[in-house]
C-alpha atoms as a PDB file:
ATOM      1  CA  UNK A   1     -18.993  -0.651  -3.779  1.00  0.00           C
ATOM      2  CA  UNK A   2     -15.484  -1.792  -3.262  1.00  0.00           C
ATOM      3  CA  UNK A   3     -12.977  -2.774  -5.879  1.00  0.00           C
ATOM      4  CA  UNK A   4     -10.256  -5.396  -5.078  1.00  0.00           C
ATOM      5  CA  UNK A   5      -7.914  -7.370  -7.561  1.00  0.00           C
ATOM      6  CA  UNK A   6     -10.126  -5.467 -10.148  1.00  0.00           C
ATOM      7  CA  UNK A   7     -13.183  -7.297  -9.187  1.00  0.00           C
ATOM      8  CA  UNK A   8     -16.190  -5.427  -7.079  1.00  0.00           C
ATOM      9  CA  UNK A   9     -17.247  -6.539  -4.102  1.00  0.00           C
ATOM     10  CA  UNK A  10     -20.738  -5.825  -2.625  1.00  0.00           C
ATOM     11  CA  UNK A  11     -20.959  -8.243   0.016  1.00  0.00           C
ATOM     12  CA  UNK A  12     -19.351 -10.294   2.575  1.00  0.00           C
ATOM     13  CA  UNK A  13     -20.215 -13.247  -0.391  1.00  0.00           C
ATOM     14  CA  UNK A  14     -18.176 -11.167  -2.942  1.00  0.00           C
ATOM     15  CA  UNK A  15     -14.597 -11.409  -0.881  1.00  0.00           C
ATOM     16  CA  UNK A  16     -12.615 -14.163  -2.358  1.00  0.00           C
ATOM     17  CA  UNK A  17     -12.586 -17.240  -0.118  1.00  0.00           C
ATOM     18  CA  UNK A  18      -9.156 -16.963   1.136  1.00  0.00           C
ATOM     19  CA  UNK A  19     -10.069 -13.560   2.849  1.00  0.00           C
ATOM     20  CA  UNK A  20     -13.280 -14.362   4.126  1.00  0.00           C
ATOM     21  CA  UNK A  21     -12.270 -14.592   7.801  1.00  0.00           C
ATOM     22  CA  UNK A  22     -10.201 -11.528   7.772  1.00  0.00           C
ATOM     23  CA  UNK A  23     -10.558  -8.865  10.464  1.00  0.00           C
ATOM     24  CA  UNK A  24     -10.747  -6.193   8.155  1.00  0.00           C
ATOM     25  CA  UNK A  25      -8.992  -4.472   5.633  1.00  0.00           C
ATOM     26  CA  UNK A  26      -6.689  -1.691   4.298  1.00  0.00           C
ATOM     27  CA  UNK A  27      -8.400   0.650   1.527  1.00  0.00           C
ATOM     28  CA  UNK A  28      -7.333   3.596  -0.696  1.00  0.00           C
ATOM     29  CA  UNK A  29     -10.223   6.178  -1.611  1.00  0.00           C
ATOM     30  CA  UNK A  30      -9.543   8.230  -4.341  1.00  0.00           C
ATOM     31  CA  UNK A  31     -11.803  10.873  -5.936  1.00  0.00           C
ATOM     32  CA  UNK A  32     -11.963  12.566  -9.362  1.00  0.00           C
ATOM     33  CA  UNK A  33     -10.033  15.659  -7.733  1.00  0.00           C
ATOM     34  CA  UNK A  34      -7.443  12.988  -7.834  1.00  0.00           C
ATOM     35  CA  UNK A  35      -6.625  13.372  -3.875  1.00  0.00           C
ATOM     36  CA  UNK A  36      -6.611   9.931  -1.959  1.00  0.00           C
ATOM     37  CA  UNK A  37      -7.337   8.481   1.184  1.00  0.00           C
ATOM     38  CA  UNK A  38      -5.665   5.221   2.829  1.00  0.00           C
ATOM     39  CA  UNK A  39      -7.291   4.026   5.988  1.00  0.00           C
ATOM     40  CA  UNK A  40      -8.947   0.714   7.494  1.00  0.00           C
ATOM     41  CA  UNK A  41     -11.643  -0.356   8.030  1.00  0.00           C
ATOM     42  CA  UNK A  42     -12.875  -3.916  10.004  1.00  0.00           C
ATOM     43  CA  UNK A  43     -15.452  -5.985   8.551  1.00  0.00           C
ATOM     44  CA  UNK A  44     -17.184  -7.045  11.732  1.00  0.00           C
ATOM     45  CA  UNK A  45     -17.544  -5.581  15.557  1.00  0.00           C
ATOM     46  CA  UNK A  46     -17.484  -7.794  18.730  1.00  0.00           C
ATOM     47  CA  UNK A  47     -20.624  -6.882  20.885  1.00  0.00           C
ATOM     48  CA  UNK A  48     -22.157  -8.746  23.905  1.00  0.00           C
ATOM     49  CA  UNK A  49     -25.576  -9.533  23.972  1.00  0.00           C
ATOM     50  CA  UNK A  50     -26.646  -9.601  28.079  1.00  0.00           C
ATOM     51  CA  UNK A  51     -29.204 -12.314  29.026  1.00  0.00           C
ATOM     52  CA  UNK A  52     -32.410 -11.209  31.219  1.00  0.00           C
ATOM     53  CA  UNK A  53     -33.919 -13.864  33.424  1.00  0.00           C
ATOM     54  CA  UNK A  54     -36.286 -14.747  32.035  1.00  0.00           C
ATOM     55  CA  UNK A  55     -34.698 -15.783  29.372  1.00  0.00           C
ATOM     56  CA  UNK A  56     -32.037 -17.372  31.389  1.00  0.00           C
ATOM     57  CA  UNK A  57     -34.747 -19.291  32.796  1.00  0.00           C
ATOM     58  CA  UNK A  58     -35.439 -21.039  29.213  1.00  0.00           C
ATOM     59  CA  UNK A  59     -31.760 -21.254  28.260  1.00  0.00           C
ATOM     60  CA  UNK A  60     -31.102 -24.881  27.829  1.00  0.00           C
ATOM     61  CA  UNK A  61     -27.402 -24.807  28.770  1.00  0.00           C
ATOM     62  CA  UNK A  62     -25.786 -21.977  30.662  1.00  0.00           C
ATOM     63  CA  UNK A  63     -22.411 -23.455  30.203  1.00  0.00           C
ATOM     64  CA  UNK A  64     -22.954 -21.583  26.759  1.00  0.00           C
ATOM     65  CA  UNK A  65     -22.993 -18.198  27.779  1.00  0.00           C
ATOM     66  CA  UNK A  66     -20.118 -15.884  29.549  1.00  0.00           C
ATOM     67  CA  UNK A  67     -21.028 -14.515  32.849  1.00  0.00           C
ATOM     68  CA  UNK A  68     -19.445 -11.462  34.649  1.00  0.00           C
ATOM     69  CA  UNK A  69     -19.684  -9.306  37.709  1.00  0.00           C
ATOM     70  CA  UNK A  70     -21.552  -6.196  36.991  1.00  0.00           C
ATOM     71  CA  UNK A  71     -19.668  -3.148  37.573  1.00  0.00           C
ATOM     72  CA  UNK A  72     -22.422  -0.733  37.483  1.00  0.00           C
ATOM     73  CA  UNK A  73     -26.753  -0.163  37.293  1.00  0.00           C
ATOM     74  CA  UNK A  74     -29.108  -2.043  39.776  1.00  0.00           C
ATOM     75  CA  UNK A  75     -27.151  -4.665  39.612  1.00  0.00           C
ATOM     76  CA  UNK A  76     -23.875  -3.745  40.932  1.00  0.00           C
ATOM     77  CA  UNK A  77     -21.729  -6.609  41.924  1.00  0.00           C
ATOM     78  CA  UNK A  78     -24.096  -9.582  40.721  1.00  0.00           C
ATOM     79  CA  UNK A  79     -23.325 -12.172  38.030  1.00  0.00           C
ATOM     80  CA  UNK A  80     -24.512 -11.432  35.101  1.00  0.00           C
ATOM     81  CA  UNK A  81     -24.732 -13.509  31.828  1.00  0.00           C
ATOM     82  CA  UNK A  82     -24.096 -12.607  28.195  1.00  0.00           C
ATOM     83  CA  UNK A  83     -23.575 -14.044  24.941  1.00  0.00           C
ATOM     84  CA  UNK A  84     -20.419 -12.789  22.692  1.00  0.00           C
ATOM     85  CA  UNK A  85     -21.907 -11.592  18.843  1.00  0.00           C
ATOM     86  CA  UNK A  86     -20.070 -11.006  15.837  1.00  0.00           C
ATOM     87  CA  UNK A  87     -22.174  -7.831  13.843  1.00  0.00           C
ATOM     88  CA  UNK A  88     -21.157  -6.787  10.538  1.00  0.00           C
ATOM     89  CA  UNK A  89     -20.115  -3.327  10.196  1.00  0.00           C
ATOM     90  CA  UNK A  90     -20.909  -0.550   7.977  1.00  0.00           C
ATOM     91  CA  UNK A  91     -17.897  -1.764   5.679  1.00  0.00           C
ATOM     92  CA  UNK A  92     -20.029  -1.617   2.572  1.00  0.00           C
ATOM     93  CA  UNK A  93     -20.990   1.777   2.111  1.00  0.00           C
ATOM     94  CA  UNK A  94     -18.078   3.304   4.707  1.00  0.00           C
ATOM     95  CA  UNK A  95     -16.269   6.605   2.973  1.00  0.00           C
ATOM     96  CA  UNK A  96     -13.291   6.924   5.548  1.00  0.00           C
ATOM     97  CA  UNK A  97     -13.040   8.774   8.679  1.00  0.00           C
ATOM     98  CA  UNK A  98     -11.283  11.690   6.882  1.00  0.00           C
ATOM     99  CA  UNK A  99     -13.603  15.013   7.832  1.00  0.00           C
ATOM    100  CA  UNK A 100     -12.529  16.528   4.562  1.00  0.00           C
ATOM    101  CA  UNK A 101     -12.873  13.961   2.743  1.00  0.00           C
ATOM    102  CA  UNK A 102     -16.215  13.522   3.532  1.00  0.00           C
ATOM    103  CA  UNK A 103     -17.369  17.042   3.299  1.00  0.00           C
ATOM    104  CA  UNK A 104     -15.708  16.731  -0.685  1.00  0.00           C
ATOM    105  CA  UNK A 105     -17.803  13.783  -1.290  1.00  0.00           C
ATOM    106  CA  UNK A 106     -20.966  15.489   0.465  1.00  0.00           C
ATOM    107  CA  UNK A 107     -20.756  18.502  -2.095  1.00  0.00           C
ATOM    108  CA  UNK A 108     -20.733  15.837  -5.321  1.00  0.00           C
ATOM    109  CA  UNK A 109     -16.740  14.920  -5.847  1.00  0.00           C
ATOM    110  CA  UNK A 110     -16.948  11.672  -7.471  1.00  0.00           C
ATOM    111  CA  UNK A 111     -14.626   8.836  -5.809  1.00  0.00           C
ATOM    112  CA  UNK A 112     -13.652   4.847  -6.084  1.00  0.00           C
ATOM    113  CA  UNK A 113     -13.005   2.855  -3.219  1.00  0.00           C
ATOM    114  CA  UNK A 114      -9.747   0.330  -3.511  1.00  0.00           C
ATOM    115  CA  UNK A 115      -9.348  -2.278  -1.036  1.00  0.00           C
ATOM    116  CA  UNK A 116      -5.422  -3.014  -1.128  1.00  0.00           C
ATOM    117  CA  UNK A 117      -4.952  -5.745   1.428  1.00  0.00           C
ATOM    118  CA  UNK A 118      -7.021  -8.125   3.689  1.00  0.00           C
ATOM    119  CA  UNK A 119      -5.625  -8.101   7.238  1.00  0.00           C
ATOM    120  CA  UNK A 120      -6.370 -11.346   9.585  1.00  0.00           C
ATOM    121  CA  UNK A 121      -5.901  -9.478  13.138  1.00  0.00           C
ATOM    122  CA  UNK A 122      -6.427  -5.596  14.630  1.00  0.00           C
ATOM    123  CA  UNK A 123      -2.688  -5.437  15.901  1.00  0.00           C
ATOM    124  CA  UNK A 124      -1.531  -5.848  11.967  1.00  0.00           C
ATOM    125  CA  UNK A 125      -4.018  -4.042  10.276  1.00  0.00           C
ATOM    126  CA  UNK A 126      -3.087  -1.208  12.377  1.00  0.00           C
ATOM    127  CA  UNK A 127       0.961  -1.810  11.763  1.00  0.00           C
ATOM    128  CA  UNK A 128      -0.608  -1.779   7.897  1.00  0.00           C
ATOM    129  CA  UNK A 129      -2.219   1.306   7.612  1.00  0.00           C
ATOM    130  CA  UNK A 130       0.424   3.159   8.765  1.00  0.00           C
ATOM    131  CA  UNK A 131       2.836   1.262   7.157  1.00  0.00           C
ATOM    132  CA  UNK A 132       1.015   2.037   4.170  1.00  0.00           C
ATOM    133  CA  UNK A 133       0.679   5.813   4.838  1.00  0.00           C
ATOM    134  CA  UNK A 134       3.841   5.933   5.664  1.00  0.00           C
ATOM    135  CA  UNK A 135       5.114   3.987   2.500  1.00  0.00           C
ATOM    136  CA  UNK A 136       3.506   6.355   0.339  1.00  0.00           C
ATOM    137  CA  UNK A 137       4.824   9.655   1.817  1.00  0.00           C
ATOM    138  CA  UNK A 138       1.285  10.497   2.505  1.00  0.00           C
ATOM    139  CA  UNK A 139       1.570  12.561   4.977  1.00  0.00           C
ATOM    140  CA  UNK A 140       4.514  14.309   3.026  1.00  0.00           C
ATOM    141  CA  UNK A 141       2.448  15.155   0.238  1.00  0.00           C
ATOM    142  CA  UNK A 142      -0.827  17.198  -0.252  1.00  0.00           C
ATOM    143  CA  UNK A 143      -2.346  14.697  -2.472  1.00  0.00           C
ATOM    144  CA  UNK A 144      -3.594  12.826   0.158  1.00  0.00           C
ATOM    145  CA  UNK A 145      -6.162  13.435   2.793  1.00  0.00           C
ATOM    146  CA  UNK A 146      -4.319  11.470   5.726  1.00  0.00           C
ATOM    147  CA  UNK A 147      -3.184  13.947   8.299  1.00  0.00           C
ATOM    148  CA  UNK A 148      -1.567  11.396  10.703  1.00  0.00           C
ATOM    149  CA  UNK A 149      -0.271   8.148  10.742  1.00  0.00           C
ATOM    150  CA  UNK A 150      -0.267   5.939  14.552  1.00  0.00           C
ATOM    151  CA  UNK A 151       1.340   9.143  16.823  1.00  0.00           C
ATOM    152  CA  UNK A 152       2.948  10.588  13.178  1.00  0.00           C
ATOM    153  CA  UNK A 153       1.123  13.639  12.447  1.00  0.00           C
ATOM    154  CA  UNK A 154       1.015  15.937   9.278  1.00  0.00           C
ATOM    155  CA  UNK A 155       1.845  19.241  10.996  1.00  0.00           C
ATOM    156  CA  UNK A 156       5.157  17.984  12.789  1.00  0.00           C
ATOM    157  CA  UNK A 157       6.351  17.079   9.501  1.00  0.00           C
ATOM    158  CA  UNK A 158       5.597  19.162   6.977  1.00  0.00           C
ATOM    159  CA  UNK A 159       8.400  21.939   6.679  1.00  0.00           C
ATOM    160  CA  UNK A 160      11.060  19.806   8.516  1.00  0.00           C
ATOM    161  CA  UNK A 161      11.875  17.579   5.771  1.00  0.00           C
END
């Protein structure tokens, strides 16, 4: 469960209307040891579906689907067609990509996930995040799990402040 504006969110159905077609999001974890976590975290992936032929036989209008060349397999260098999918991701129950984070939740630390902002593309939710590690001195400070920030890392700063 995710917490945003003070209100939970569960589901895709629980984000307010006006983010609803948002790439993704930036989110603050923070546990009961009172460390935190800021990170992002996209609400859907982009995957491509390929077409066999048989079903490309049935398709009623191939102008629908994407084709491409192959570029490897048995069918190196023929057309092939696909069909562009939007999945939803493991938003819901993701804990961050944080390694010690995770292990800290794993032995019982109790946490609350804090979505801060809804982001509309990949290109700002990136300049985001780090703007919001950044912001916060996060990777200044040992409160928080980050250890890097875009090509900003942790151990070239600490101890040249």
């Amino acid at each position: 469960m995710w917490i945003f504006e003070g209100k939970k969110i569960m589901s895709l159905e629980d984000i307010p209307k006006e983010f609803r077609d948002s790439y993704g999001f930036i989110y603050n974890i923070t546990t009961a040891e009172g460390k935190e976590y800021l990170g992002k975290k996209n609400l859907f992936y982009k995957n491509n579906r390929i077409i066999g032929k048989r079903e490309l036989e049935k398709h009623p209008d191939k102008r629908t689907l994407r084709r491409r060349k192959s570029k490897a397999g048995k069918k190196k260098g023929e057309w092939i067609y696909y069909e562009e999918r939007n999945k939803e991701s493991d938003w819901i129950e993701y804990t961050g990509s944080n390694s010690t984070l995770n292990k800290d939740i794993k032995r019982g630390v109790g946490y609350t996930k804090y979505i801060l902002k809804f982001v509309k593309d990949k290109g700002m939710m990136n300049y985001e995040e780090t703007k919001a590690i950044l912001c916060t001195n996060a990777l200044e400070e040992e409160k928080f799990y980050n250890d890097h920030a875009g090509n900003f890392y942790k151990k070239n700063i600490i101890g040249r402040t």
